[in-house]
N, C-alpha and C. Protein backbone atom coordinates (compact mmCIF):
# COMPACT_ATOMS: atom_id res chain seq x y z
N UNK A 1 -25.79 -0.21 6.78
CA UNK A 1 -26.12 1.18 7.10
C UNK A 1 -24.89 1.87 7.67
N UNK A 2 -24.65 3.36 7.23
CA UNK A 2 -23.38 3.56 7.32
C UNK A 2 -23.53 4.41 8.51
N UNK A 3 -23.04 4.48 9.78
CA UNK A 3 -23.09 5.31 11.29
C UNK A 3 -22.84 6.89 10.58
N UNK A 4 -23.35 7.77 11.63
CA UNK A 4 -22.52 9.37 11.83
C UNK A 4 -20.87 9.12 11.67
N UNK A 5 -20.68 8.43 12.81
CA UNK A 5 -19.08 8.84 12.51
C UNK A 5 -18.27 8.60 11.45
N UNK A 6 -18.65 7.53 10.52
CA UNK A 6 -18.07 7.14 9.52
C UNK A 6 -18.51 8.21 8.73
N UNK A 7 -19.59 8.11 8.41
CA UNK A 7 -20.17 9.61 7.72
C UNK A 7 -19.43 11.17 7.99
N UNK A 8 -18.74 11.32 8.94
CA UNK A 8 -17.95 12.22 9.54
C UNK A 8 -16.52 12.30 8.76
N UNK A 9 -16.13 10.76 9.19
CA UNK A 9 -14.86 10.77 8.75
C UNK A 9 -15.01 10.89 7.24
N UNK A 10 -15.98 10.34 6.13
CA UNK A 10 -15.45 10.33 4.99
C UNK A 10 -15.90 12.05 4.55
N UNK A 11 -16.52 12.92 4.88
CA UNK A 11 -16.66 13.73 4.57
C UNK A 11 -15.56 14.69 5.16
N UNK A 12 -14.65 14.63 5.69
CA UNK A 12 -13.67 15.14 6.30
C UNK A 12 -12.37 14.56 5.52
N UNK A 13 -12.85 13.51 4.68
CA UNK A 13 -11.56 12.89 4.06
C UNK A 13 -10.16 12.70 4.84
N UNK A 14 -10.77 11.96 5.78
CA UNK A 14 -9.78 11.14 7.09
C UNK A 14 -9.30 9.86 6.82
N UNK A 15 -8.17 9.66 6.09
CA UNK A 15 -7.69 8.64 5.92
C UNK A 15 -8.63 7.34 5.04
N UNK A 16 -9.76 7.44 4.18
CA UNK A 16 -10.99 7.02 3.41
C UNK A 16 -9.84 5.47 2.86
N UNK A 17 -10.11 4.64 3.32
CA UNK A 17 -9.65 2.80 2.79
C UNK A 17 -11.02 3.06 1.93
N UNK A 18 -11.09 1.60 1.00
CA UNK A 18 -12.23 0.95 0.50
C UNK A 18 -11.70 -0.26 0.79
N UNK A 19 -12.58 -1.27 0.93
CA UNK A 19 -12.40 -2.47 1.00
C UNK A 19 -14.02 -3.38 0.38
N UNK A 20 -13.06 -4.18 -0.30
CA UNK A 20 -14.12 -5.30 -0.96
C UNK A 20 -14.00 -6.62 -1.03
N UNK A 21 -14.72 -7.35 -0.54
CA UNK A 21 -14.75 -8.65 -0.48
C UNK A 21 -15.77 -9.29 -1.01
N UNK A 22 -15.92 -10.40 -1.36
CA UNK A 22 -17.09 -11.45 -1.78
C UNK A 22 -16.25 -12.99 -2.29
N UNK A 23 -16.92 -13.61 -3.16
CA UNK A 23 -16.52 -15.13 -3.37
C UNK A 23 -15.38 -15.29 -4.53
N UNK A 24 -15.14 -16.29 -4.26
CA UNK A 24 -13.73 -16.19 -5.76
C UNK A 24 -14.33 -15.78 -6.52
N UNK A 25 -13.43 -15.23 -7.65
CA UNK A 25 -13.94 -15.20 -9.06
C UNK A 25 -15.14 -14.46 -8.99
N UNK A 26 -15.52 -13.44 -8.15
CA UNK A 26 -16.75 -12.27 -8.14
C UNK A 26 -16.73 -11.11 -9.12
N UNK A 27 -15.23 -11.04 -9.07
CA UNK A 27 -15.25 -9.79 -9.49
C UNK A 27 -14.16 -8.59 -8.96
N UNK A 28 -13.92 -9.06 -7.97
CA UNK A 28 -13.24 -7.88 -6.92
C UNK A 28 -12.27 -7.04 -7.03
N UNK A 29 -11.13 -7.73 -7.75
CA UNK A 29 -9.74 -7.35 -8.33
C UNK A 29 -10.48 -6.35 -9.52
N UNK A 30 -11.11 -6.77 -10.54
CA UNK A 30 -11.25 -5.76 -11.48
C UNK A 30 -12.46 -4.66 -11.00
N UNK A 31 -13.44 -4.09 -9.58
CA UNK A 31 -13.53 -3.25 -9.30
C UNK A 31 -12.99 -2.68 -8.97
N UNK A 32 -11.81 -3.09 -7.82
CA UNK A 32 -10.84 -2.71 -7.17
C UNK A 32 -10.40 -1.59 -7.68
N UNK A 33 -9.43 -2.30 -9.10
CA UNK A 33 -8.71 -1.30 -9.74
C UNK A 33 -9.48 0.16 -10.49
N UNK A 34 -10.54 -0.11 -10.66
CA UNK A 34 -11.23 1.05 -11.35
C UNK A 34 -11.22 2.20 -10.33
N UNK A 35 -11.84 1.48 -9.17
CA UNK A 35 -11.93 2.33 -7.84
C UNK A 35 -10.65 2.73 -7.59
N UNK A 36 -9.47 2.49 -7.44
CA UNK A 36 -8.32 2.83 -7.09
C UNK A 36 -8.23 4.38 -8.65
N UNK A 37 -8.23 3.20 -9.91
CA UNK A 37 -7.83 4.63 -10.64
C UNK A 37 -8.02 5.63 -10.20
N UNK A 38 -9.83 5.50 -10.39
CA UNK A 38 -11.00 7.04 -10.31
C UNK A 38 -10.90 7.62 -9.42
N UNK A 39 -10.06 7.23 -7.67
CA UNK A 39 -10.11 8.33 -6.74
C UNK A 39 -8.19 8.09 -6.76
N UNK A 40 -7.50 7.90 -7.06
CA UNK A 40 -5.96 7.80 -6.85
C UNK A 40 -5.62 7.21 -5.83
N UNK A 41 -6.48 6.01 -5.33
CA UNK A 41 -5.77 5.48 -4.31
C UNK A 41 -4.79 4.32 -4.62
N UNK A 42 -4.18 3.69 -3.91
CA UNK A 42 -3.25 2.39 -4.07
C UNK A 42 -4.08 1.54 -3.87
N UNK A 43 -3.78 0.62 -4.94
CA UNK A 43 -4.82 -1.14 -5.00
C UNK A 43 -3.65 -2.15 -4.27
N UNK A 44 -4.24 -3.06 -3.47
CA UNK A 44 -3.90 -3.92 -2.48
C UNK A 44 -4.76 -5.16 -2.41
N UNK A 45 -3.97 -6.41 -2.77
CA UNK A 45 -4.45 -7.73 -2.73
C UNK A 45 -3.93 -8.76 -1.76
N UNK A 46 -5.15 -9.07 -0.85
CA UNK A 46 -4.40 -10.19 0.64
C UNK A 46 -4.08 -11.45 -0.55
N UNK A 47 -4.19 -12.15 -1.25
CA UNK A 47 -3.92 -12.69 -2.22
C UNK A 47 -2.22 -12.71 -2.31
N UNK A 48 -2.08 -11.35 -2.91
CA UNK A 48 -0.55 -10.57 -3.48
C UNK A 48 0.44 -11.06 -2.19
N UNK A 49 -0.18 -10.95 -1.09
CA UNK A 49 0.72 -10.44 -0.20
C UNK A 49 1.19 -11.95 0.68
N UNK A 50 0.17 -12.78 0.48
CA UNK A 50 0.21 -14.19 0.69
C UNK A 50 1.25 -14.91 0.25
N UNK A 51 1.60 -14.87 -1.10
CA UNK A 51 2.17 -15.21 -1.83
C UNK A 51 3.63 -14.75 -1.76
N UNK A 52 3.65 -13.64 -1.38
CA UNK A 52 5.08 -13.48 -1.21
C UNK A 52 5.56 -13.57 0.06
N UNK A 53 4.44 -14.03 0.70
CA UNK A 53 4.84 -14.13 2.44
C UNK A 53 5.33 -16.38 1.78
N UNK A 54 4.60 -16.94 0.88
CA UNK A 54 4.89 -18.08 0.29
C UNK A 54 6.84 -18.08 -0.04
N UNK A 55 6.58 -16.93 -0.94
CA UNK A 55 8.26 -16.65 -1.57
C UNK A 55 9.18 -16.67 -0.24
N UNK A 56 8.99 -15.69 0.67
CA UNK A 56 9.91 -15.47 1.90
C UNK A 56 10.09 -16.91 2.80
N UNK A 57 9.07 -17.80 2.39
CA UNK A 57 9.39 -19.32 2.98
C UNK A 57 10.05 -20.38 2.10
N UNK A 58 10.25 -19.42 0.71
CA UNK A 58 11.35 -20.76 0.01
C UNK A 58 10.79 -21.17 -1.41
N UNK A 59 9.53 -20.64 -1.59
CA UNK A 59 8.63 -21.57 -2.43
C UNK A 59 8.73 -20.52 -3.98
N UNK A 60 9.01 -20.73 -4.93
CA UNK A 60 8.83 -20.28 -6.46
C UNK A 60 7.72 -19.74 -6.17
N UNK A 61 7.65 -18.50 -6.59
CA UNK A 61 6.75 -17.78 -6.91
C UNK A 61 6.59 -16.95 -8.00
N UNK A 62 7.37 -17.22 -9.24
CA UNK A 62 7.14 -16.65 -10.47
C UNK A 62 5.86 -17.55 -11.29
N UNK A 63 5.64 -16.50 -11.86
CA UNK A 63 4.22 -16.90 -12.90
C UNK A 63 2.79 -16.33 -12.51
N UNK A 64 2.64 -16.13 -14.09
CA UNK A 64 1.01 -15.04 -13.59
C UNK A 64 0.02 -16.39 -13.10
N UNK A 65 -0.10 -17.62 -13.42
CA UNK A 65 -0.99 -18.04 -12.80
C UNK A 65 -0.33 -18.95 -11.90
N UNK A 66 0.43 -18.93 -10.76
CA UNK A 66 1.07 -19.36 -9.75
C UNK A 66 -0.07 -19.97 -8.52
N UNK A 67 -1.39 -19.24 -8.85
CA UNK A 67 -2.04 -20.17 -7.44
C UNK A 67 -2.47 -21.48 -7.68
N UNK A 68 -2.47 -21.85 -9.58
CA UNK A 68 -2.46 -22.94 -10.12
C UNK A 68 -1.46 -23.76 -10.25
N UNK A 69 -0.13 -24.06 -10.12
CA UNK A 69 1.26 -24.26 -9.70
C UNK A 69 1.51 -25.82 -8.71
N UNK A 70 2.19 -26.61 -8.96
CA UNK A 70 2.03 -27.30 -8.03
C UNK A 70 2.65 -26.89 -6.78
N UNK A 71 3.68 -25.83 -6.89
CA UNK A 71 4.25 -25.13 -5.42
C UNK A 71 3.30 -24.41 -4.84
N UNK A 72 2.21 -23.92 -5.69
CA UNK A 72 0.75 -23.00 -4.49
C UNK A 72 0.25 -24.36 -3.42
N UNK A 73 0.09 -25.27 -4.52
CA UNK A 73 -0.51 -26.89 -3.87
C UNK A 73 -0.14 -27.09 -3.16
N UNK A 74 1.45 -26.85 -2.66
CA UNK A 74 2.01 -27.37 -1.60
C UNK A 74 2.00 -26.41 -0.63
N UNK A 75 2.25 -25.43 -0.59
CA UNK A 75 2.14 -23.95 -0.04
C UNK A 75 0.84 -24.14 0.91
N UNK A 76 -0.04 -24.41 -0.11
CA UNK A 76 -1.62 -23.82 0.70
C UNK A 76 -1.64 -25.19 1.24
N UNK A 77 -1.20 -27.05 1.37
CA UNK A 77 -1.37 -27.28 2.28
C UNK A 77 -0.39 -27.23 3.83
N UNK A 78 0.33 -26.53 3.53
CA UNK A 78 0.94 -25.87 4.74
C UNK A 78 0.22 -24.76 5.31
N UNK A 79 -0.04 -23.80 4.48
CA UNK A 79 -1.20 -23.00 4.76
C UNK A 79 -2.18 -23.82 5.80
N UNK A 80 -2.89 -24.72 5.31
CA UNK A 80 -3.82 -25.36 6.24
C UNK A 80 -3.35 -25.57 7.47
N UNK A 81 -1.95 -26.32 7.99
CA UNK A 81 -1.89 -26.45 9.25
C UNK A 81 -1.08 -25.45 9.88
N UNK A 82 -0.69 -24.42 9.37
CA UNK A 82 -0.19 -23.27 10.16
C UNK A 82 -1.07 -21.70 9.44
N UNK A 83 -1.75 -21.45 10.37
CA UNK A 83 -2.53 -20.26 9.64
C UNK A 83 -2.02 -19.10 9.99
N UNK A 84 -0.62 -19.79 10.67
CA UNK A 84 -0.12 -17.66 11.08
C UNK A 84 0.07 -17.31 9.43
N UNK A 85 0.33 -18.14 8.80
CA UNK A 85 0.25 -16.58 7.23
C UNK A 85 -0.42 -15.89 7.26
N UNK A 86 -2.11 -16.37 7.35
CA UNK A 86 -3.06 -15.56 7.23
C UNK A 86 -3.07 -14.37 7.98
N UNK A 87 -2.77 -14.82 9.16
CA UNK A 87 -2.69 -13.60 10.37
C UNK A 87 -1.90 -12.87 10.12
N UNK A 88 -0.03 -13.23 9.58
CA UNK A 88 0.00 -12.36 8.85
C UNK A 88 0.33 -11.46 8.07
N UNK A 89 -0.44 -11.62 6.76
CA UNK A 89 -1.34 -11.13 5.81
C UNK A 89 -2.30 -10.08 6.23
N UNK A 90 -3.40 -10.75 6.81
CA UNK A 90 -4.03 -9.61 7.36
C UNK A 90 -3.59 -8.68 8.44
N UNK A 91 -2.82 -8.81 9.24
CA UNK A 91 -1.74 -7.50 10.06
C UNK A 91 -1.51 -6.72 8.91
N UNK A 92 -0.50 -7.42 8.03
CA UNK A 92 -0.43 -6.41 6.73
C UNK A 92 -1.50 -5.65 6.33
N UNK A 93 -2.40 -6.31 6.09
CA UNK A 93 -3.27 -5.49 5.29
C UNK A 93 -3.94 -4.24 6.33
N UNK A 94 -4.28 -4.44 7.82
CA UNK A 94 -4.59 -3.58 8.81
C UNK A 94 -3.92 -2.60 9.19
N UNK A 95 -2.59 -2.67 8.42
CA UNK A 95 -1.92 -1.40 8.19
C UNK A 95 -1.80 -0.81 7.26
N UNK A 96 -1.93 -1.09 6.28
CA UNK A 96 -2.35 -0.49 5.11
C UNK A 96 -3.61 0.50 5.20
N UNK A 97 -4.73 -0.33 5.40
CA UNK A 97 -5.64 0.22 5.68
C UNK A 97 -5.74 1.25 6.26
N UNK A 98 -4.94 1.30 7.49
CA UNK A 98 -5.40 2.74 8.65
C UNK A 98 -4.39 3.50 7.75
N UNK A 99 -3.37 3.65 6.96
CA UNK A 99 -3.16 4.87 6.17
C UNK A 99 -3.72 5.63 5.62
N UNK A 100 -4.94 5.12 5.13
CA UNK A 100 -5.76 5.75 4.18
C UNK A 100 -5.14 5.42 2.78
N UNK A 101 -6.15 5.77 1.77
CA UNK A 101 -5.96 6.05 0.38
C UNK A 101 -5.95 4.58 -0.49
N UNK A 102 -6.66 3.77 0.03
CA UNK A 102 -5.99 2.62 -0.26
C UNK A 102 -7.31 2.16 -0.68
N UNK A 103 -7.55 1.11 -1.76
CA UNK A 103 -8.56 0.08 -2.01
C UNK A 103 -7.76 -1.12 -1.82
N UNK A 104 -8.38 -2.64 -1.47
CA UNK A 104 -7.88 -3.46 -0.80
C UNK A 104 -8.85 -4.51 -1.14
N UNK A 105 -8.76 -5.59 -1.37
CA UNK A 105 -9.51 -6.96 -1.83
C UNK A 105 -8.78 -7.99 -0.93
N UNK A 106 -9.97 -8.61 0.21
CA UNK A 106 -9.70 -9.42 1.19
C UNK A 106 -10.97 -9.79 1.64
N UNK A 107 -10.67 -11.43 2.22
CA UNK A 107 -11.43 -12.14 2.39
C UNK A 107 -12.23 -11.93 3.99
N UNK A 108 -10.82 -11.23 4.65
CA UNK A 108 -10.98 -11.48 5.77
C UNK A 108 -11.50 -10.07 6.78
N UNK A 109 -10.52 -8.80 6.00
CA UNK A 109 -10.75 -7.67 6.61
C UNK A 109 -11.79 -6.51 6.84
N UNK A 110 -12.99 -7.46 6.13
CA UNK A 110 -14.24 -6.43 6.87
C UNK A 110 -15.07 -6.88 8.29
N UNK A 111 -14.06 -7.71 8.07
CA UNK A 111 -14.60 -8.03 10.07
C UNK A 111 -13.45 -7.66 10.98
N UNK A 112 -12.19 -7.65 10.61
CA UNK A 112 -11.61 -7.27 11.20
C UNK A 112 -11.07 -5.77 11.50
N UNK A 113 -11.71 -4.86 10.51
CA UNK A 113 -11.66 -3.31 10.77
C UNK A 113 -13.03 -2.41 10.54
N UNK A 114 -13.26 -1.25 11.15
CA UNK A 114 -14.37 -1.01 11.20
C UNK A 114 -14.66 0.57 10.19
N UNK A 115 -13.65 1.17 10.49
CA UNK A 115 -13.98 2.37 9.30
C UNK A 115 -13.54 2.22 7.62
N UNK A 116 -12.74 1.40 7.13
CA UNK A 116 -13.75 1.57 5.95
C UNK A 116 -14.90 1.48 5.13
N UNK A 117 -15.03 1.81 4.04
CA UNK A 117 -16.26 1.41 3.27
C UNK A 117 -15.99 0.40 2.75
N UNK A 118 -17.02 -0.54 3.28
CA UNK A 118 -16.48 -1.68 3.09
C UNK A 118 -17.97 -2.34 1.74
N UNK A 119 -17.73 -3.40 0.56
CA UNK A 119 -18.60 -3.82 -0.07
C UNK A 119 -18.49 -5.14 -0.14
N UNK A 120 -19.40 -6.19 -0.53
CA UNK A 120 -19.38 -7.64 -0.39
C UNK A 120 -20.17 -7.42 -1.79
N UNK A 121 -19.58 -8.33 -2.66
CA UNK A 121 -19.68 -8.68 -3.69
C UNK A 121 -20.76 -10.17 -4.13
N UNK A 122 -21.57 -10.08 -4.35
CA UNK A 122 -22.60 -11.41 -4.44
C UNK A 122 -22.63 -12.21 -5.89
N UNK A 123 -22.36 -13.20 -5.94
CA UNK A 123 -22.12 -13.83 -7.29
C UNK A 123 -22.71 -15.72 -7.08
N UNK A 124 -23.55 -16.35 -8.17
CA UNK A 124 -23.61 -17.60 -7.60
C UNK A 124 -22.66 -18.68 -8.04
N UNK A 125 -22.19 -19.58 -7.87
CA UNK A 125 -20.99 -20.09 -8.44
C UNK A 125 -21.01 -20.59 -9.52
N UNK A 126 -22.27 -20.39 -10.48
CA UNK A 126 -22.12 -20.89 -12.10
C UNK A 126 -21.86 -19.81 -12.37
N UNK A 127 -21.97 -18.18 -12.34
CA UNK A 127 -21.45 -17.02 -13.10
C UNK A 127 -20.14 -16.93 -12.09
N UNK A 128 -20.02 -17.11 -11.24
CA UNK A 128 -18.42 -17.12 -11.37
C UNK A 128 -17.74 -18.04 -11.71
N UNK A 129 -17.99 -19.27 -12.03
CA UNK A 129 -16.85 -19.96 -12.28
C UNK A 129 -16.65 -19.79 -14.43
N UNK A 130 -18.11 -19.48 -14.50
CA UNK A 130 -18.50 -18.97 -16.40
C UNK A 130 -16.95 -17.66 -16.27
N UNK A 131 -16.71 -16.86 -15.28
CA UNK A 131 -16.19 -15.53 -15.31
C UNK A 131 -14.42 -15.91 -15.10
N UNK A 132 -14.16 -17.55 -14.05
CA UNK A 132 -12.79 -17.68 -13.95
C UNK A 132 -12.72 -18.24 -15.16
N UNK A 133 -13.29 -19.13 -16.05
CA UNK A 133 -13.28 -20.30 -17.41
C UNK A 133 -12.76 -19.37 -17.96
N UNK A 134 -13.30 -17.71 -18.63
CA UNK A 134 -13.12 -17.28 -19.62
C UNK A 134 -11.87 -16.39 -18.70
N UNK A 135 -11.66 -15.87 -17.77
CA UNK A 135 -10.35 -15.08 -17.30
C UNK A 135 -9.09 -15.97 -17.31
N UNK A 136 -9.62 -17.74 -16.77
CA UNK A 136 -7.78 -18.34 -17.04
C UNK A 136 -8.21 -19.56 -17.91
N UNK A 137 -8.59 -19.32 -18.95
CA UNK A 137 -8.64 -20.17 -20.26
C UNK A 137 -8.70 -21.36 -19.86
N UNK A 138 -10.21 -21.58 -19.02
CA UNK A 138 -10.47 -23.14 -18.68
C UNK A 138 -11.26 -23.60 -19.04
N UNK A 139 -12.10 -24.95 -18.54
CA UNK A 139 -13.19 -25.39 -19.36
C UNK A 139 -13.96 -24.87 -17.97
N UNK A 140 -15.37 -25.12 -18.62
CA UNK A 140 -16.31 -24.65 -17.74
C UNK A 140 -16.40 -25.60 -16.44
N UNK A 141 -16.12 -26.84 -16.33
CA UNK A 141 -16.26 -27.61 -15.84
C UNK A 141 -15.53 -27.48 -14.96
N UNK A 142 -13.61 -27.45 -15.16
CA UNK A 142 -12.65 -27.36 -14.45
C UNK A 142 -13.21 -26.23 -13.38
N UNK A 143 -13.79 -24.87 -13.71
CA UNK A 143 -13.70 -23.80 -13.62
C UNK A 143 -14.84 -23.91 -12.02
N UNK A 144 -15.89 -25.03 -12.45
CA UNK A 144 -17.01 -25.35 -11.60
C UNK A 144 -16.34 -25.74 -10.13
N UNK A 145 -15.22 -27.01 -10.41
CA UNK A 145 -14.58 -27.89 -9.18
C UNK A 145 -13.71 -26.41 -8.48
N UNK A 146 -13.14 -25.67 -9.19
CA UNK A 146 -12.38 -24.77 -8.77
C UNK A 146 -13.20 -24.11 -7.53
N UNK A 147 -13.98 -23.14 -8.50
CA UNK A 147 -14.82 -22.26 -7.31
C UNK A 147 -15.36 -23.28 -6.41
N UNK A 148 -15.74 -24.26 -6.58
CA UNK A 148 -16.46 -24.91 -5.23
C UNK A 148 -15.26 -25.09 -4.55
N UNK A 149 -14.66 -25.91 -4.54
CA UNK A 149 -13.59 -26.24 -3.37
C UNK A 149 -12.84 -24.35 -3.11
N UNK A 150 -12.70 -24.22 -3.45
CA UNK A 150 -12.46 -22.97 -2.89
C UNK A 150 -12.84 -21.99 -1.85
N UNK A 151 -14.17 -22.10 -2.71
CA UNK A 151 -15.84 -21.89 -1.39
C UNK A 151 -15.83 -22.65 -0.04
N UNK A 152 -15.82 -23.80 -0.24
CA UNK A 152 -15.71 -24.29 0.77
C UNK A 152 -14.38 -24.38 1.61
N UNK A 153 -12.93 -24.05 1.07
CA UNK A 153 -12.15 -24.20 1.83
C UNK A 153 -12.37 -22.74 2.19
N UNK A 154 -12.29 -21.44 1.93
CA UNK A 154 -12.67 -20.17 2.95
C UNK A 154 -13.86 -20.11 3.45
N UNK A 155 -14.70 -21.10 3.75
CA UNK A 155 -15.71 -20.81 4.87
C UNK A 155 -14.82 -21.67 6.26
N UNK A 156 -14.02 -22.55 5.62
CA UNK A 156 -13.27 -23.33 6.70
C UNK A 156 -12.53 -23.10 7.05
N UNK A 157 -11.46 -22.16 6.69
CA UNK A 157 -10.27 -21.26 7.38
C UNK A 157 -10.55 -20.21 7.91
N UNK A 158 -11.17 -19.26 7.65
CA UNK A 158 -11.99 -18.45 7.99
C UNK A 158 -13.07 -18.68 9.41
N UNK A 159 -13.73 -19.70 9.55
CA UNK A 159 -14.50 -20.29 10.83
C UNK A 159 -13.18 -20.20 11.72
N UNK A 160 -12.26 -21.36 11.60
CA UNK A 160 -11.27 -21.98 12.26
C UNK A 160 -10.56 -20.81 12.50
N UNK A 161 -10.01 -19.63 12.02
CA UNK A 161 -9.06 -18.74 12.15
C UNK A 161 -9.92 -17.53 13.21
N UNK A 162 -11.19 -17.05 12.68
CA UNK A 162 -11.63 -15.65 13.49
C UNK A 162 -12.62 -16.22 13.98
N UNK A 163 -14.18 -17.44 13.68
CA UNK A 163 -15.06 -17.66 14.31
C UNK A 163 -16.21 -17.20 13.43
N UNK A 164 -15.81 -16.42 12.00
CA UNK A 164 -17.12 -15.89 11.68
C UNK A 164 -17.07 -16.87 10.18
N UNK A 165 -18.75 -16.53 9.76
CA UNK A 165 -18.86 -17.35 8.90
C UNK A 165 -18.78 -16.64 7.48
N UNK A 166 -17.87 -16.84 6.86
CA UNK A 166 -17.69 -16.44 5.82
C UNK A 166 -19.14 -16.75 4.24
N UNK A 167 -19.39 -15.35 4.04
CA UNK A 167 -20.70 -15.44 3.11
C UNK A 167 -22.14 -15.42 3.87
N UNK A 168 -21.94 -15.54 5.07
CA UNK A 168 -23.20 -15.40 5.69
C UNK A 168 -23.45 -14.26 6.77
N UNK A 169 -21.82 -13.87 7.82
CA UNK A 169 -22.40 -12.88 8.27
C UNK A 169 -21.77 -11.74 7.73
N UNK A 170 -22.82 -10.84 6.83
CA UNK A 170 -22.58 -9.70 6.35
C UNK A 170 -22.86 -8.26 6.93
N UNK A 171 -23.36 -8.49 8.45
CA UNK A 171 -23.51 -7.07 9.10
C UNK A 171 -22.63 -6.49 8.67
N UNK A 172 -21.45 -6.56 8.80
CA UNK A 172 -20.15 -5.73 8.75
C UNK A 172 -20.37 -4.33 7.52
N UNK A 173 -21.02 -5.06 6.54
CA UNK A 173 -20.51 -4.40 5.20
C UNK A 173 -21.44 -3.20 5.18
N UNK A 174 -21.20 -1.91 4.69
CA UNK A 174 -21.73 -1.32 4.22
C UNK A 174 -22.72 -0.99 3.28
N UNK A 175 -22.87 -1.82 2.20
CA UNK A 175 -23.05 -2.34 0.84
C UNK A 175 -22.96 -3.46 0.06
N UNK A 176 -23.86 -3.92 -0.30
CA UNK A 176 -23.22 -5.20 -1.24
C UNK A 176 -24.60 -5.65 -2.65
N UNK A 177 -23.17 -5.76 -3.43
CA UNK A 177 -24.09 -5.62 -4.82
C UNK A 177 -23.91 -7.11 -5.78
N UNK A 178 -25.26 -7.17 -5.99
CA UNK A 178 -25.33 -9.00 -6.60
C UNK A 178 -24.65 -8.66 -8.48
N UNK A 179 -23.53 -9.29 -8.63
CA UNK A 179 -22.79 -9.60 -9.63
C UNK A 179 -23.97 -10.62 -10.78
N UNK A 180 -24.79 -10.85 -10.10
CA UNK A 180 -25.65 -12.17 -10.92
C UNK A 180 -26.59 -11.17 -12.19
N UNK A 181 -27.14 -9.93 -10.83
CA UNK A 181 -27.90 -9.39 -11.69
C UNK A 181 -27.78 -8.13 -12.34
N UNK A 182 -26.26 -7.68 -12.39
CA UNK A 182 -25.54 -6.29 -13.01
C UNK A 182 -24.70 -6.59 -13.47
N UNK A 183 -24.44 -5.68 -14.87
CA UNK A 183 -22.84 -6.64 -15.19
C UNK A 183 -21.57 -5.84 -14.67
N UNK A 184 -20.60 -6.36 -14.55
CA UNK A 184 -19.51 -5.88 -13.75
C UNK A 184 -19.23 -3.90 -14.03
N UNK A 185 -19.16 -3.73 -15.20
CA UNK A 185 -18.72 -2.28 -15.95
C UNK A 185 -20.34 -1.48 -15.02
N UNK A 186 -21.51 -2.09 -15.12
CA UNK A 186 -22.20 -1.46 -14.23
C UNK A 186 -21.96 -1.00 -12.76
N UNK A 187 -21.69 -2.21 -12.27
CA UNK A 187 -21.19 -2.33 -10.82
C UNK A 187 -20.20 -1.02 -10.32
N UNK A 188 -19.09 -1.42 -11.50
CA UNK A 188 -18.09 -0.02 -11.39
C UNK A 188 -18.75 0.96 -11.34
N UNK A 189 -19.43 1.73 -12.03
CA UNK A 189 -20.14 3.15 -11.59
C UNK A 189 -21.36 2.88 -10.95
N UNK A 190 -21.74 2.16 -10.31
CA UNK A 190 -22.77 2.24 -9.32
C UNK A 190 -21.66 3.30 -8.29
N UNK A 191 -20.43 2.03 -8.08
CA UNK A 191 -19.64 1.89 -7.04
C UNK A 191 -19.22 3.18 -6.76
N UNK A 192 -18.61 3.75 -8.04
CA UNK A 192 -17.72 4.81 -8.18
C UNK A 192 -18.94 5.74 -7.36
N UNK A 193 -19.79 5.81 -7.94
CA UNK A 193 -20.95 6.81 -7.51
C UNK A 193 -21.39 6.48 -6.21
N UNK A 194 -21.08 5.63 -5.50
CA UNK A 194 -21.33 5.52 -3.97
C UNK A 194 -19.80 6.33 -3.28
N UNK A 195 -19.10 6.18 -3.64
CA UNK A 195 -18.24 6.52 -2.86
C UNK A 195 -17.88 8.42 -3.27
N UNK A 196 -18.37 8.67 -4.05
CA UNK A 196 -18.41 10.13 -4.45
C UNK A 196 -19.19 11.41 -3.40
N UNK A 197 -20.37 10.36 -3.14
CA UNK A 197 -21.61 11.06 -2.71
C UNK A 197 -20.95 10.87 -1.39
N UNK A 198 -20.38 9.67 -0.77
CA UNK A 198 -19.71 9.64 0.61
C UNK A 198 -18.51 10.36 0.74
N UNK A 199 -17.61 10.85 -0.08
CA UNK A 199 -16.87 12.22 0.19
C UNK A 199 -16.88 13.34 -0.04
N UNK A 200 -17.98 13.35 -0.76
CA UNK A 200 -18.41 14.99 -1.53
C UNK A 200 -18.24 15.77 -0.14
């Protein structure tokens, strides 16, 4: 439920972020960008920004599928025992954000900021991992081990890093729309059409 003041600010068009989060392979990156086109904002990935916070420590970071890489492998278990990346990553991204104009895909930042519009994306892990198989030319199977360990490693960095439980507490969000039972190109103009009526 969205407060007065937020309701204030977006109708005043005060600096308006979007932010979207949900489970791997939901969906997020390709709402993102639609949403970014349709209102002209800048698209922003804690993902993107990870990775080159990876590069600035030494590690190869060329290639479109680099989180598959054996240097991500090594990366993210360093990642595990030092989580200032994450922190920050998300500093980064908490400045971004308070600029305005921005859509943003992160795991972490709808708990950690309070005025954007924020959406959580709902998907169960056989249609997303059916959605990573056919996006990075895997088998369905591979695609299954993927999203699970994945799942489970951001409910565990995520606990360990802020305290909240990732996928379960969703007060934060404004909105959130099940991927299981709309198909994505829907989702987009639901979306688009939520955020219209909130700056009209």
């Amino acid at each position: 439920m969205i407060d007065e003041a937020k309701m204030t600010s977006y109708n005043n068009n005060n600096k308006i972020s979007i932010v979207i989060s949900g489970w791997p392979a939901v969906g997020k990156t390709t709402i993102a960008a639609e949403l970014a086109r349709e209102f002209g904002f800048k698209i922003y990935n804690g993902g993107d920004i990870l990775k080159l916070l990876a590069g600035d420590k030494g590690y190869l970071i060329s290639g479109k599928d680099w989180w598959d890489t054996q240097q991500a492998k090594i990366f993210m278990e360093e990642r595990k025992r030092n989580l200032c990346f994450d922190k920050q990553v998300d500093q980064k991204l908490l400045e971004i954000v308070r600029l305005g104009k921005a859509v943003i895909t992160s795991y972490t930042l709808p708990w950690l900021v309070q005025d954007p519009i924020k959406f959580w994306l709902k998907g169960s892990q056989d249609n997303r991992a059916k959605r990573m198989a056919n996006r990075d030319n895997l088998s369905l199977l591979k695609a299954k081990k993927i999203i699970k360990a994945r799942d489970q490693e951001n409910k565990k960095i995520y606990r360990k890093l802020y305290g909240f439980n990732f996928g379960e507490d969703l007060n934060v969000f404004d909105f959130s729309l099940n991927t299981d039972l709309i198909s994505l190109d829907s989702l987009i103009e639901i979306s688009k059409s939520i955020i219209k009526h909130l700056i009209a």
